[in-house]
N, C-alpha and C. Protein backbone atom coordinates (compact mmCIF):
# COMPACT_ATOMS: atom_id res chain seq x y z
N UNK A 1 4.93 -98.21 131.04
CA UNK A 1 5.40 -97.38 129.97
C UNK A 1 6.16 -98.27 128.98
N UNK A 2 5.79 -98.12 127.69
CA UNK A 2 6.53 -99.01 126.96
C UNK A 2 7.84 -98.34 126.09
N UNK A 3 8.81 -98.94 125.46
CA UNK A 3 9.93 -98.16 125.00
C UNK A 3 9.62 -97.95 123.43
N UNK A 4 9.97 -96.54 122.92
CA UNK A 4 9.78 -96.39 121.69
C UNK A 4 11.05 -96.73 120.92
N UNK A 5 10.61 -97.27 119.73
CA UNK A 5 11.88 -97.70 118.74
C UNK A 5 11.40 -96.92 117.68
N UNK A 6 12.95 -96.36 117.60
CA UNK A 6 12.70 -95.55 116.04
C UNK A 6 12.79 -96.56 114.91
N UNK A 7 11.84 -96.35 114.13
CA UNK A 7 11.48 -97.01 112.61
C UNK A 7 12.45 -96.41 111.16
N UNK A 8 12.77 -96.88 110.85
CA UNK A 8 13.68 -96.79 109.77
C UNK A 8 13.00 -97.25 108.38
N UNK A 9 12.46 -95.79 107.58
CA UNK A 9 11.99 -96.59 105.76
C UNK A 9 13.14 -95.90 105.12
N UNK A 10 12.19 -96.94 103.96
CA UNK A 10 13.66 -96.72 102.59
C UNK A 10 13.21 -95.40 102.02
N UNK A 11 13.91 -95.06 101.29
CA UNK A 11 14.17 -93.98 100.49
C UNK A 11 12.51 -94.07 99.44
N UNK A 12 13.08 -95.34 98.70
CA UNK A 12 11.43 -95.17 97.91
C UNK A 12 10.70 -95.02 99.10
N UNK A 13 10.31 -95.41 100.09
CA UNK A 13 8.71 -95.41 100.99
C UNK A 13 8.71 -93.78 101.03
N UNK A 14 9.78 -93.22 101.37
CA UNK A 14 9.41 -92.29 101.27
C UNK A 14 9.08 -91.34 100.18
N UNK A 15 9.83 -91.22 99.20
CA UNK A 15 9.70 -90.60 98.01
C UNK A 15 8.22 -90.85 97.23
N UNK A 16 7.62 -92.19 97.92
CA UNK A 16 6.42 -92.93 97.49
C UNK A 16 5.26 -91.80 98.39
N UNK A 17 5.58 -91.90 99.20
CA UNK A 17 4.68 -90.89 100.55
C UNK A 17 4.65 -89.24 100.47
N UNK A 18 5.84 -88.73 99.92
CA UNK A 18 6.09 -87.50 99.15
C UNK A 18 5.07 -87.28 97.84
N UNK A 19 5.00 -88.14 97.23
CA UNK A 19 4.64 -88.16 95.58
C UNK A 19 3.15 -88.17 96.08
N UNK A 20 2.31 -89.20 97.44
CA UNK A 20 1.17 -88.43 97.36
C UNK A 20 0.51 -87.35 97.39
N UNK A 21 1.37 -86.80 98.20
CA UNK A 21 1.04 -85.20 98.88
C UNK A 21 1.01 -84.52 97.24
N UNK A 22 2.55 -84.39 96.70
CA UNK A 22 2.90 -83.82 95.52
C UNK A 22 2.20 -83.88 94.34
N UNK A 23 1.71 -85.02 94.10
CA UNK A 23 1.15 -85.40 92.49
C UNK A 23 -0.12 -85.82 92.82
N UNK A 24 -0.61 -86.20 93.68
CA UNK A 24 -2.12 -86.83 93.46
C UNK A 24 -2.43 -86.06 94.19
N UNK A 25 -2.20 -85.41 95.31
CA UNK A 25 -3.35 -84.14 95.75
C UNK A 25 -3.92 -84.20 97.23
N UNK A 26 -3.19 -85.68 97.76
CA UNK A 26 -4.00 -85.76 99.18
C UNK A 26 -3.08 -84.70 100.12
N UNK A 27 -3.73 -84.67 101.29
CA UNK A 27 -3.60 -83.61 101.70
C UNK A 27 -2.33 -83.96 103.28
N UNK A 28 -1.26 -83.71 103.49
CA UNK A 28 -0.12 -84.12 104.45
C UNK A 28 -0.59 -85.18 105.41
N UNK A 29 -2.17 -84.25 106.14
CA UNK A 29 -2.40 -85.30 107.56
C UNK A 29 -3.38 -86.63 106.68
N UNK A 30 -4.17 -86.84 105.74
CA UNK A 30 -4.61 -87.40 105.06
C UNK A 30 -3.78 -88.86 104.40
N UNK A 31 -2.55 -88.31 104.03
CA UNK A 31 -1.54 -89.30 103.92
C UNK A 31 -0.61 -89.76 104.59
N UNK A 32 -0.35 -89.48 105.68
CA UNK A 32 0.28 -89.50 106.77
C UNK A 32 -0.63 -90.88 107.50
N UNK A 33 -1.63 -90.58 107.52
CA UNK A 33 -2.67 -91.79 108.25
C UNK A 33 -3.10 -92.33 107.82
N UNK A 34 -2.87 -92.33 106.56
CA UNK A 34 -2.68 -93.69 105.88
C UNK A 34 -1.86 -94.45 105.77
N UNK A 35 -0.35 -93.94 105.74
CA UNK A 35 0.55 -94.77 106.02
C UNK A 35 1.03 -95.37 106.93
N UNK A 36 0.50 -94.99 108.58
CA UNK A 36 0.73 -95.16 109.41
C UNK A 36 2.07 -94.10 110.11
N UNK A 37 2.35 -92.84 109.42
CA UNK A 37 3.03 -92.33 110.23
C UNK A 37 2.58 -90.72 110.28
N UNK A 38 3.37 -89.97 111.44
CA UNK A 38 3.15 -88.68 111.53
C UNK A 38 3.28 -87.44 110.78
N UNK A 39 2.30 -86.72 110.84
CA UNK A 39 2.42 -85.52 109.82
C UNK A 39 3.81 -84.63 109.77
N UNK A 40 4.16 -84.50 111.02
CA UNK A 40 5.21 -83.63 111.09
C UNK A 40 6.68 -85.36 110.30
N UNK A 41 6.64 -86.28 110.57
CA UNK A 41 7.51 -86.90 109.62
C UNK A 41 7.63 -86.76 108.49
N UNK A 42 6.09 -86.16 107.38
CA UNK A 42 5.72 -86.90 106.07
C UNK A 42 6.61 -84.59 105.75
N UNK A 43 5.84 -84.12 106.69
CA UNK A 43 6.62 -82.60 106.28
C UNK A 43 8.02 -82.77 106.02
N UNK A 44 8.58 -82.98 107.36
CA UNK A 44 9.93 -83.10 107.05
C UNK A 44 10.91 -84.05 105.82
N UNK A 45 10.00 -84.56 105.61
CA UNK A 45 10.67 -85.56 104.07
C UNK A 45 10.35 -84.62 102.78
N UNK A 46 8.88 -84.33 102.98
CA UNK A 46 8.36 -83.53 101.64
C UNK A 46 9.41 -82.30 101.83
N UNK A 47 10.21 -81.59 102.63
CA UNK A 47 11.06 -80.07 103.17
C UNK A 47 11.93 -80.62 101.96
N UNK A 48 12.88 -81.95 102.55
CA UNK A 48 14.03 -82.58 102.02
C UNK A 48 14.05 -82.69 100.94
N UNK A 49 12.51 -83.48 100.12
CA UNK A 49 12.53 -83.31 99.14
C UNK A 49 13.19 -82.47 97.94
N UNK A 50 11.63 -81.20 98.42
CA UNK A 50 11.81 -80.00 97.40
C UNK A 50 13.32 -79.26 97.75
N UNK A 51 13.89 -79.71 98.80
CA UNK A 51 15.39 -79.23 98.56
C UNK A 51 16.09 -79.48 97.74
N UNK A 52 15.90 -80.96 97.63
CA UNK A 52 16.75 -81.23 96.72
C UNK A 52 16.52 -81.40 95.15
N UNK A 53 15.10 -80.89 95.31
CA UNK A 53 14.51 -80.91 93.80
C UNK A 53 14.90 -79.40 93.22
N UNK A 54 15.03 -78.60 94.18
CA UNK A 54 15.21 -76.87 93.37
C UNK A 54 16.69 -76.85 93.94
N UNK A 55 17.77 -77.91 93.92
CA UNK A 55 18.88 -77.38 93.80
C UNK A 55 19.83 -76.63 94.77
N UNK A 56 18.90 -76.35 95.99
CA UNK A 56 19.07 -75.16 97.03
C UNK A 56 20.05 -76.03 98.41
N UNK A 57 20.89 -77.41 97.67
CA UNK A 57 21.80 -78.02 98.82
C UNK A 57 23.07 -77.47 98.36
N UNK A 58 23.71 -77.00 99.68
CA UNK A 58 25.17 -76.54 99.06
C UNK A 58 25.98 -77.04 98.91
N UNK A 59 27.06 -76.42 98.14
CA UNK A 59 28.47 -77.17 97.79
C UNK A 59 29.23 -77.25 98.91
N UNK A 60 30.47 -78.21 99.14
CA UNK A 60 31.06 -78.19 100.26
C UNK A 60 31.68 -76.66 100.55
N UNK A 61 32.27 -75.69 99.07
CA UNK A 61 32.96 -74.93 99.52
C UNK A 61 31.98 -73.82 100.04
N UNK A 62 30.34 -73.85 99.99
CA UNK A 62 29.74 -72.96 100.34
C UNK A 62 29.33 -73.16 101.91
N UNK A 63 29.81 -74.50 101.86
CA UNK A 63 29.02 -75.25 103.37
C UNK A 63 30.11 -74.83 104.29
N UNK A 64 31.31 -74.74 103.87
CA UNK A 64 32.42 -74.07 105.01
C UNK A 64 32.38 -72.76 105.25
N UNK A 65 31.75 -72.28 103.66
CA UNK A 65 32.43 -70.04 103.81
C UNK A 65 31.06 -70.41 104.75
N UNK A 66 29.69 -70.60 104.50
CA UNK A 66 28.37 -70.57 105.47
C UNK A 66 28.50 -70.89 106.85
N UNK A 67 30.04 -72.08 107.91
CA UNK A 67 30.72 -71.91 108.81
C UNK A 67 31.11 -70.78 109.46
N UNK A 68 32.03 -70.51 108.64
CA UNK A 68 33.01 -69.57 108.85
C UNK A 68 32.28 -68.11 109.00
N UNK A 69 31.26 -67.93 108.71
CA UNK A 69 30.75 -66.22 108.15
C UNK A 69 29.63 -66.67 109.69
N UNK A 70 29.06 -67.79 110.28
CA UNK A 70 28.33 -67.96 111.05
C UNK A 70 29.38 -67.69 112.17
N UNK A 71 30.47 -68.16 112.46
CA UNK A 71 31.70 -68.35 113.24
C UNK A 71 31.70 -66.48 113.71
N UNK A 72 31.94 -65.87 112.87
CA UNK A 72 32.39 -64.36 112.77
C UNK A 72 31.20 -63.61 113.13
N UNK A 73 29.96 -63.72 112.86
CA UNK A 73 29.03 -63.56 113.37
C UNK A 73 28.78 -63.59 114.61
N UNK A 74 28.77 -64.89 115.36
CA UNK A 74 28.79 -64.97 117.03
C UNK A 74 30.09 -64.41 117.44
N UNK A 75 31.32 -64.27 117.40
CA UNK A 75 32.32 -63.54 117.57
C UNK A 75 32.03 -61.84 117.30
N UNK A 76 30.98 -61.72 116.78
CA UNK A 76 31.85 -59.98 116.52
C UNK A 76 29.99 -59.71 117.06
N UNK A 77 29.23 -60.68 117.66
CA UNK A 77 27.96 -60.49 118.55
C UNK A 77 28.60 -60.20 120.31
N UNK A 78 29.12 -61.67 120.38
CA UNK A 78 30.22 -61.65 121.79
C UNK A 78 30.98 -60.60 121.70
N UNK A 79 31.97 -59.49 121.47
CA UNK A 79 32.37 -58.09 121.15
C UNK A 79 31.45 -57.76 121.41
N UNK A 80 30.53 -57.18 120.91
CA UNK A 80 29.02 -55.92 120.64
C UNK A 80 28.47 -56.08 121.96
N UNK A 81 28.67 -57.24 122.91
CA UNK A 81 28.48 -57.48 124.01
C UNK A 81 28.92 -56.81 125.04
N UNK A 82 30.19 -56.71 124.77
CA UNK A 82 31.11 -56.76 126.29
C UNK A 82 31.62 -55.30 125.71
């Protein structure tokens, strides 16, 4: 059995690997094997992407109330419980 090492690209490789899918038209598993890596990798970058292309990352003060309201949630689930 041999040991796997996680691979580390730059930001362009990826944004480069995104932009095929996005602008020229090939298709996730199509570009994916071409670059030598996995489809479910090239998804999860293209996800990140368009996140951060439509704006939809939150602010810190939304990233705490989105804590806190998750926090109160499992608390008042645990109640509804017992």
């Amino acid at each position: 059995m041999t040991k796997r090492t996680n691979r580390s690209y730059t930001a362009e490789f990826k944004q480069e690997a995104v932009a095929l899918v996005t602008e020229q038209g090939y298709s996730v598993s199509k570009a994916a094997a071409s670059l030598g890596i996995t489809d479910k990798l090239l998804y999860n970058w293209k996800a990140k992407f368009e996140a951060e292309q439509s704006g939809s990352i939150l602010s810190a003060d939304e990233r705490a109330e989105l804590l806190k309201l998750r926090k109160e949630v499992k608390e008042l689930r645990m109640e509804k419980k017992y």
